[in-house]
Protein backbone atom coordinates (compact mmCIF):
# COMPACT_ATOMS: atom_id res chain seq x y z
CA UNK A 1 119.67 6.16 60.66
CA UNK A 2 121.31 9.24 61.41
CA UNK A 3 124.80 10.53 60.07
CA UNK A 4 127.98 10.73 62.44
CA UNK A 5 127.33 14.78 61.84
CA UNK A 6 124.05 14.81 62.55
CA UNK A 7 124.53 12.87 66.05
CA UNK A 8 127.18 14.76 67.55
CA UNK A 9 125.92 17.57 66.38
CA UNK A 10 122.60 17.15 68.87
CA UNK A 11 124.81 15.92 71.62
CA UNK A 12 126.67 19.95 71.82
CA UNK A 13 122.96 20.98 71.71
CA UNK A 14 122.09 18.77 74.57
CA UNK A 15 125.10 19.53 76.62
CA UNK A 16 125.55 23.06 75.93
CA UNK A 17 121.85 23.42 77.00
CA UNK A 18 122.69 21.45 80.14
CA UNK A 19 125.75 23.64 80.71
CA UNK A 20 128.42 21.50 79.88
CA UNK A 21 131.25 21.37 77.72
CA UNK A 22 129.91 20.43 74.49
CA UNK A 23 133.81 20.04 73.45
CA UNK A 24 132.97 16.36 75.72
CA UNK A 25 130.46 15.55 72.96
CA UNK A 26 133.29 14.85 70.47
CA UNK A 27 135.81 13.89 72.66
CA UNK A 28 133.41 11.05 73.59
CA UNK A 29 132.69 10.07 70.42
CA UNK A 30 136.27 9.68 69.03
CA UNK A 31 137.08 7.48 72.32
CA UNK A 32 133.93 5.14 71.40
CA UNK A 33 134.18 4.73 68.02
CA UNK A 34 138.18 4.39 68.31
CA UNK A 35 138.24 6.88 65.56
CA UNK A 36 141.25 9.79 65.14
CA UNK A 37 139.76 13.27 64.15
CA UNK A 38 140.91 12.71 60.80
CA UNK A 39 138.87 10.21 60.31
CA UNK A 40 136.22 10.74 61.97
CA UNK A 41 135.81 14.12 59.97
CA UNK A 42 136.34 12.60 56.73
CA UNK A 43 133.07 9.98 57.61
CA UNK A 44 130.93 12.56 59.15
CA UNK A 45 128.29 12.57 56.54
CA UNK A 46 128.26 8.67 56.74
CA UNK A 47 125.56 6.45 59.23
CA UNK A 48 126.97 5.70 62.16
CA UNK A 49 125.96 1.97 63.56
CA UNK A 50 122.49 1.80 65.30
CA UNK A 51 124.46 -0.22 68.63
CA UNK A 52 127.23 2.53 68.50
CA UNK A 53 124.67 5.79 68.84
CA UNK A 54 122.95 4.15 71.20
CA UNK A 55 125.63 4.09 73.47
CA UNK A 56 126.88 6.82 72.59
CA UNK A 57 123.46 8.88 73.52
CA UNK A 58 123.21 6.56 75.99
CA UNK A 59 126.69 8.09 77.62
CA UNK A 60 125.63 11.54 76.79
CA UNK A 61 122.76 11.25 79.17
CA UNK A 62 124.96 10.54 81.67
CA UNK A 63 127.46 13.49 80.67
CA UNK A 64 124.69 15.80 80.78
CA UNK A 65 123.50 14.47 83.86
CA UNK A 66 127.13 15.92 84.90
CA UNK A 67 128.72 12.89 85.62
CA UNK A 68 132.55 13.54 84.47
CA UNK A 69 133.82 11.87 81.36
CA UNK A 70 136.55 9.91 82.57
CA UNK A 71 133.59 7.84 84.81
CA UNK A 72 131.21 7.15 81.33
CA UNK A 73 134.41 6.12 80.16
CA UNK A 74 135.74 4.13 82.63
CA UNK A 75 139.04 5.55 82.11
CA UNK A 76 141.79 8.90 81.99
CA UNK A 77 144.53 9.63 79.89
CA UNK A 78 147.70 11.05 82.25
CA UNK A 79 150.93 11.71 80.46
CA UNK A 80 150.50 9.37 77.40
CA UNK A 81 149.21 5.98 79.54
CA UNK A 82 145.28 5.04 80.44
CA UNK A 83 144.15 4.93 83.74
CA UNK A 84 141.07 3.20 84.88
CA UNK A 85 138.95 5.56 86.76
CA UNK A 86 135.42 5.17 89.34
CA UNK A 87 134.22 6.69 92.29
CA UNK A 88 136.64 5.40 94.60
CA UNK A 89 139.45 7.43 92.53
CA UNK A 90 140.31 11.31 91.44
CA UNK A 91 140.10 11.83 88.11
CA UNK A 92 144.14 12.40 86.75
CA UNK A 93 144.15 16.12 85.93
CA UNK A 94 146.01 17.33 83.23
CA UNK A 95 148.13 20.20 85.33
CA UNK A 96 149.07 17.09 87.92
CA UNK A 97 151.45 15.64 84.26
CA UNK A 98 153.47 19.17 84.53
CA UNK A 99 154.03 17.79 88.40
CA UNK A 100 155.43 14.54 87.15
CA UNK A 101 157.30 16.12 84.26
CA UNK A 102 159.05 18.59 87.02
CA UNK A 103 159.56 15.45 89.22
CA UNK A 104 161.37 13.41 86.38
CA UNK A 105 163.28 16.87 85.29
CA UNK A 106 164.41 17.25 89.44
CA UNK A 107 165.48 13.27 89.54
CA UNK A 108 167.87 13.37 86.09
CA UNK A 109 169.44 16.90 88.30
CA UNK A 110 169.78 15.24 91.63
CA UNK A 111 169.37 11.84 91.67
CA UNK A 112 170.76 9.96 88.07
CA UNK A 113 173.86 9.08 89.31
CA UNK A 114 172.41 7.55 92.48
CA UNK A 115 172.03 4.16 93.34
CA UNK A 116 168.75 2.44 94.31
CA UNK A 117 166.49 5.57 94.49
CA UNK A 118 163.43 4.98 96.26
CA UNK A 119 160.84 6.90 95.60
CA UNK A 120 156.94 6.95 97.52
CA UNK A 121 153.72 8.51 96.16
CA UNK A 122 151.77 9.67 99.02
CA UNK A 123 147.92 9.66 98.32
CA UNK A 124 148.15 7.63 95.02
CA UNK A 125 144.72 7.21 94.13
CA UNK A 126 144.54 5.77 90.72
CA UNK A 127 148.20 5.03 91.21
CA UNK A 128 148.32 7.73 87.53
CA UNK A 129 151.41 9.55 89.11
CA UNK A 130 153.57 6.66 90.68
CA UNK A 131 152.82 4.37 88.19
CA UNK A 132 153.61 7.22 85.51
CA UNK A 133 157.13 8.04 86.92
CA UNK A 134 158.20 4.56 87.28
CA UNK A 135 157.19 3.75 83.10
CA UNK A 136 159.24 6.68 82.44
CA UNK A 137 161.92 6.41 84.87
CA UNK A 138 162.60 2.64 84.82
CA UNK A 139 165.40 2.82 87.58
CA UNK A 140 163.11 4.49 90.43
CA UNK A 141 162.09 2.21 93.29
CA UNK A 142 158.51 3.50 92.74
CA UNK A 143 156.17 3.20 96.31
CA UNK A 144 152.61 4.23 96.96
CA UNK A 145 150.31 4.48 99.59
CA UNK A 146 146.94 5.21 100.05
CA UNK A 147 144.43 5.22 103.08
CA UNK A 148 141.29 3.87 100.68
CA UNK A 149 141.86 -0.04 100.25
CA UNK A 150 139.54 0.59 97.26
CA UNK A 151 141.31 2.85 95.52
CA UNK A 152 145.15 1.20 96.19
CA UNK A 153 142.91 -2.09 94.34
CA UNK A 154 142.21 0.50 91.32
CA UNK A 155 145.75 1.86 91.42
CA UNK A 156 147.09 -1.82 91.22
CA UNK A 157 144.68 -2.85 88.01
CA UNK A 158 145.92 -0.12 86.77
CA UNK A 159 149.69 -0.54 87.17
CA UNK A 160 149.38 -3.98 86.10
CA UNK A 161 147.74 -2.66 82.38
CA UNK A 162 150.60 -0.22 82.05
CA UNK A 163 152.61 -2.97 83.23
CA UNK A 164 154.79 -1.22 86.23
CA UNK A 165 156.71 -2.91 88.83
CA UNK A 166 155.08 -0.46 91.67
CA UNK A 167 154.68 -1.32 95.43
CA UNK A 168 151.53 -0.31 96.73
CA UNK A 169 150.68 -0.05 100.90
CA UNK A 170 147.53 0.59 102.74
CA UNK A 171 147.72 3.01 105.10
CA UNK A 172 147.28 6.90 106.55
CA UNK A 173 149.25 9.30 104.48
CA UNK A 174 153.32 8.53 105.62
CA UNK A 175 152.32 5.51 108.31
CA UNK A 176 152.92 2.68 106.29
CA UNK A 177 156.61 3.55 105.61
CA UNK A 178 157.14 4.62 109.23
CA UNK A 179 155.77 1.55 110.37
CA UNK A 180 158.00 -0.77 107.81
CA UNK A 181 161.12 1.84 108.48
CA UNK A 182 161.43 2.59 105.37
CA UNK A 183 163.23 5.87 103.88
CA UNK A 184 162.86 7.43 100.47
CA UNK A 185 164.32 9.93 98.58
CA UNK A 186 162.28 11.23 96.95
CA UNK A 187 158.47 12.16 98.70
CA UNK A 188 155.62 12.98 95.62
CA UNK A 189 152.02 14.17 96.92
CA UNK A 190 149.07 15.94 95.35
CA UNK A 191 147.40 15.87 98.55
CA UNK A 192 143.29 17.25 98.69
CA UNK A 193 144.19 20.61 99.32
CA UNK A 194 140.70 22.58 98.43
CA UNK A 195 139.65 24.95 101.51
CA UNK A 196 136.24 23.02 103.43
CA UNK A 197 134.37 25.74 102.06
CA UNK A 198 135.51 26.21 98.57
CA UNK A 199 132.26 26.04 96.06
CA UNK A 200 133.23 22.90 93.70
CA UNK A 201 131.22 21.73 90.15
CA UNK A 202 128.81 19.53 90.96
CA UNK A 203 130.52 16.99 88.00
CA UNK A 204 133.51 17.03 91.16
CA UNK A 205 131.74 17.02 94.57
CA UNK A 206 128.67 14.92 93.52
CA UNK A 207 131.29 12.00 92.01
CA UNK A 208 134.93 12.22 92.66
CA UNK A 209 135.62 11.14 96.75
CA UNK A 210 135.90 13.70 98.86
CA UNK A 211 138.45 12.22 101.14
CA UNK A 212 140.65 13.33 97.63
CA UNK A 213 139.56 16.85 97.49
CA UNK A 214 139.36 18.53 100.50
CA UNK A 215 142.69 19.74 102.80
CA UNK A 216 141.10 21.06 106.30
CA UNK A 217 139.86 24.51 106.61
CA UNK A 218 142.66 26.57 104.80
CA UNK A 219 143.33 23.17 102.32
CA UNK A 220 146.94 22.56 104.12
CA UNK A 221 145.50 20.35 107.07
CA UNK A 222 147.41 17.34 104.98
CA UNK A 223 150.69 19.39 103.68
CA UNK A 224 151.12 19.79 107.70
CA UNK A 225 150.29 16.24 108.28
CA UNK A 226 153.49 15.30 105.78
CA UNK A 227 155.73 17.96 106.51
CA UNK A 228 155.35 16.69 110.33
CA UNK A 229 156.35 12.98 109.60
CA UNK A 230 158.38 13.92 106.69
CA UNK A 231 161.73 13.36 108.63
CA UNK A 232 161.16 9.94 109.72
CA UNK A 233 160.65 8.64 106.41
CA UNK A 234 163.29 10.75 104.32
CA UNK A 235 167.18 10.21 103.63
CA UNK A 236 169.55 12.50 104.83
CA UNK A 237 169.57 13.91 100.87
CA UNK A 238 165.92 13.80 99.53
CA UNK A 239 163.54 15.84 97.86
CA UNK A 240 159.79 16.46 98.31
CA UNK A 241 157.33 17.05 95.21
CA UNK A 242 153.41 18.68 95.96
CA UNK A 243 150.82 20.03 93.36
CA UNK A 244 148.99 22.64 95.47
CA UNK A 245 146.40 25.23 94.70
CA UNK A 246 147.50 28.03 92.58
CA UNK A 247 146.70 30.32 95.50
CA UNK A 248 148.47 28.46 98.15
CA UNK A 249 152.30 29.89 97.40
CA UNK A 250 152.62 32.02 99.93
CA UNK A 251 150.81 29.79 102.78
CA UNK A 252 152.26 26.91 101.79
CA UNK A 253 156.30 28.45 101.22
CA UNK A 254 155.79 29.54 104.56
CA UNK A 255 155.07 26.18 106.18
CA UNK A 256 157.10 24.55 104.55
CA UNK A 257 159.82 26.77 105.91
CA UNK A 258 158.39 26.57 109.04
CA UNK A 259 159.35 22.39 109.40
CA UNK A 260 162.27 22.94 107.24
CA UNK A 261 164.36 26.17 107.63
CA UNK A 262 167.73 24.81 105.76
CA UNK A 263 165.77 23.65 103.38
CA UNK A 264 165.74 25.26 99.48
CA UNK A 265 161.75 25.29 98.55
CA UNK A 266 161.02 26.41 94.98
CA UNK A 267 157.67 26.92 93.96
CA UNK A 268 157.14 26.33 90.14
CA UNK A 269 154.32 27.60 87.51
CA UNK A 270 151.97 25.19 85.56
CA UNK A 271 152.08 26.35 81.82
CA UNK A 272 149.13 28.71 82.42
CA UNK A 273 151.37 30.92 84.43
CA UNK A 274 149.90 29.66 87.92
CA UNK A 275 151.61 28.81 90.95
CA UNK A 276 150.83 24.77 90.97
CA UNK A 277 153.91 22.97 92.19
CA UNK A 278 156.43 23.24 95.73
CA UNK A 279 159.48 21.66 95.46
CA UNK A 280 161.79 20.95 98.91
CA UNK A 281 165.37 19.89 98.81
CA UNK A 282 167.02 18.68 101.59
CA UNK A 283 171.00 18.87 101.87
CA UNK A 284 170.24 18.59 98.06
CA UNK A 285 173.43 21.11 95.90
């Protein structure tokens, strides 16, 4: 039998040799043997169970393979709550928590002292940012939509684990709340906005859905799509919330402007100094 150590440590051979992260190797680990770091350090030199390296080389194969993590998994971590993940889904990205964090920051501003906010995630997904702002912001009236009736099933599982009152609709980007009349004030997206042609890791395009990833030829085909409807779903006062790419700023200010001259648009940084997040605010002081 071989020692915790002397596992992992031929995993990061395996993986770096592959060209992946070999950082995954221990991450992996510590999420299958439900061990903290700590601990895991301080058994290192101890056998780990025949059933349990099995697995665990068994999920290495797979990581090397370049399937992402958070499939062998089954599951993402996004801003302290897990999120069942497959192939019908996006993997939750960490800069996409700064995007809720902003979004939470803009509602205790704007919207505390507000009665019955309603709120709509457009594109949910895994449901990881509705379902996210509604267990830390327990007075939202959190929505969702989604055009995949697969993924809006995943984003429900997973709202029901993390055990969040969110309503979830089937439908084409903004149609299901025109259709049902319904207005919001406050309009969250991270929308696929990669360019057609943009070269992606094959751990992305060869197992997240592309109907997630990719936004037209310039990557705004669905900003347009939203910014277009926008007004027949929003309150008089609202606000509108999009993670873009951090070289969309300029494009995307400008459109934005374009559908909404009056409007205040602020573009905030992610914590690595990029460009990540528009805001719009609408007759909002």
């Amino acid at each position: 039998m071989a020692s915790y150590r002397e596992v992992l440590h031929k995993a990061k051979q395996e993986m770096e040799a592959a060209g992946r992260g070999e950082q995954a190797a221990l991450f992996y680990m510590l999420e299958l043997t439900n061990k903290e770091a700590h601990n895991l350090y301080m058994e290192f030199e101890e056998e780990m169970p025949l059933d349990i390296q099995s697995a665990y080389e068994a999920g290495i194969k797979r990581l090397v393979a370049g399937e992402p993590l958070g499939h062998v998994l089954g599951f993402e971590w996004f801003y302290g709550y897990r999120f069942k993940v497959n192939e019908d889904v996006l993997i939750p990205r960490p800069e996409t928590e700064e995007l809720v964090a902003n979004v939470l920051a803009a509602y205790d501003e704007y919207f505390s002292n507000v009665e019955n906010v309603m709120a709509v995630d457009i594109g949910t997904g895994s449901g990881a940012i509705a379902i996210s702002l509604k267990k830390e912001e327990p007075n939202l009236h959190m929505m969702a939509t989604d055009i995949s009736e697969k993924a809006v099933l995943v984003a429900k599982d997973n709202a029901q684990e993390n055990e969040a009152i969110v309503s979830f609709l089937v439908g084409d980007m903004l149609q299901p709340l025109i259709e049902r009349d319904i207005k919001v004030d406050i309009l969250i997206s991270n929308p696929p906005y990669i360019p057609k042609e943009e070269v992606m890791e094959d751990s992305v395009v060869n197992y997240e859905p592309h109907v997630a990833l990719f936004g037209g030829e310039d990557g705004l085909k669905f900003y347009r799509v939203i910014f277009e409807n926008a007004p027949q779903v929003l309150k008089d006062k609202a606000m509108m919330a999009f993670e873009m790419g951090y070289n969309q700023k300029e494009a995307l200010s400008a459109l934005a402007k374009s559908y909404f001259p009056e409007a205040k648009i602020e573009v905030m940084k992610d914590m690595n100094g990029k460009n990540r997040m528009l805001f719009v605010y609408l007759n909002l002081e």
